[in-house]
C-alpha atoms as a PDB file:
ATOM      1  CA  UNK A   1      -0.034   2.795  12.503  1.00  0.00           C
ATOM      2  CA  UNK A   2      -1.428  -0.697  13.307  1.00  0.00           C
ATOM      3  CA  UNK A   3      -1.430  -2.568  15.758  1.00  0.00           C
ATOM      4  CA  UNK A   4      -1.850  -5.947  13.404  1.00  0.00           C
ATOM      5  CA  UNK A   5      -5.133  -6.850  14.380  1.00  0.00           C
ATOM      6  CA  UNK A   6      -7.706  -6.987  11.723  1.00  0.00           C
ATOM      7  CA  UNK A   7     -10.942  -5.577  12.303  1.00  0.00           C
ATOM      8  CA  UNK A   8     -13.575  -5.074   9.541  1.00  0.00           C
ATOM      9  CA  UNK A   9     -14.903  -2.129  10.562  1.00  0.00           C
ATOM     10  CA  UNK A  10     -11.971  -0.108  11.077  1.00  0.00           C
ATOM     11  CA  UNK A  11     -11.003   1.035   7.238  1.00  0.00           C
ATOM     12  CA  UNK A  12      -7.877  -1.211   7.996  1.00  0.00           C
ATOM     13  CA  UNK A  13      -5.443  -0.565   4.913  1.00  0.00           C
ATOM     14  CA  UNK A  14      -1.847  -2.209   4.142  1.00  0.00           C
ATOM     15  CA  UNK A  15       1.029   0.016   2.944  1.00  0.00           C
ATOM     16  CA  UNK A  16       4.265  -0.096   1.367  1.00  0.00           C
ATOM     17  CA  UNK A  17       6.755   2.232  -0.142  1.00  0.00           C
ATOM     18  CA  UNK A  18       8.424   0.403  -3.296  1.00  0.00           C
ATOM     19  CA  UNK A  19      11.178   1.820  -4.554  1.00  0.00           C
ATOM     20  CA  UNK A  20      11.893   0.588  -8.054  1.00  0.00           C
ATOM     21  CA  UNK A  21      14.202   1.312 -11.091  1.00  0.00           C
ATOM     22  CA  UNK A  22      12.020   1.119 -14.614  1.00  0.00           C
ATOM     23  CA  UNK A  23      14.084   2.099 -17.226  1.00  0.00           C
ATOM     24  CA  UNK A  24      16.844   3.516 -15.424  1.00  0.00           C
ATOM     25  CA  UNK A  25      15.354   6.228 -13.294  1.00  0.00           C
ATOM     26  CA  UNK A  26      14.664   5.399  -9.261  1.00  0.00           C
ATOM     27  CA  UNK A  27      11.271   6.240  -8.405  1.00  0.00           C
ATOM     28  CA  UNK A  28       9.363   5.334  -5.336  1.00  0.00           C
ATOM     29  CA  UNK A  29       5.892   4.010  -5.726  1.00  0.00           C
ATOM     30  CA  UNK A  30       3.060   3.271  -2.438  1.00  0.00           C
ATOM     31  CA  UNK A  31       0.802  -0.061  -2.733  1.00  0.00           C
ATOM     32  CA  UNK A  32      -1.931   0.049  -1.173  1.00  0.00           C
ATOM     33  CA  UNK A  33      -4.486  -2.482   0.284  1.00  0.00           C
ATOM     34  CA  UNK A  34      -7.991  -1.897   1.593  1.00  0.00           C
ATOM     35  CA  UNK A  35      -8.254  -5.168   4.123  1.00  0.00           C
ATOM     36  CA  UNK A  36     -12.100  -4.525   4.089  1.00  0.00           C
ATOM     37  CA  UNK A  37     -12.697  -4.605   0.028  1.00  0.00           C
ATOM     38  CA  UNK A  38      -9.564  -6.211  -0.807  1.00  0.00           C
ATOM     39  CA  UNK A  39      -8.584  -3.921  -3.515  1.00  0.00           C
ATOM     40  CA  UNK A  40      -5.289  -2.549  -4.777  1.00  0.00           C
ATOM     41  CA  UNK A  41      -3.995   0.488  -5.268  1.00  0.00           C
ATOM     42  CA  UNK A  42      -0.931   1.695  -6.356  1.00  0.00           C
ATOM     43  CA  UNK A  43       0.546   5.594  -6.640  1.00  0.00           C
ATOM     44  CA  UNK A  44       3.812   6.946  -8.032  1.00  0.00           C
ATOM     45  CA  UNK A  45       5.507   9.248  -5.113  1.00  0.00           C
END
């Protein structure tokens, strides 16, 4: 869990449980952001 403080050096990543409807079926999919490298990520559940 964070505490909302950003800190470089900490692996800090942002996520977030989508869940989304594509072509009829529910499925839940996780973004992810690494706050150091700023890259995206994102994984179906």
């Amino acid at each position: 869990m964070s505490d909302g403080l950003f800190r470089p050096d900490d692996r800090a990543r942002a996520l977030w449980r989508v869940e989304a409807a594509p072509i009829g079926s529910l499925t839940t999919f996780q973004l992810e952001r690494d706050e150091t490298s700023g890259e995206w990520r994102i994984t179906s559940l």
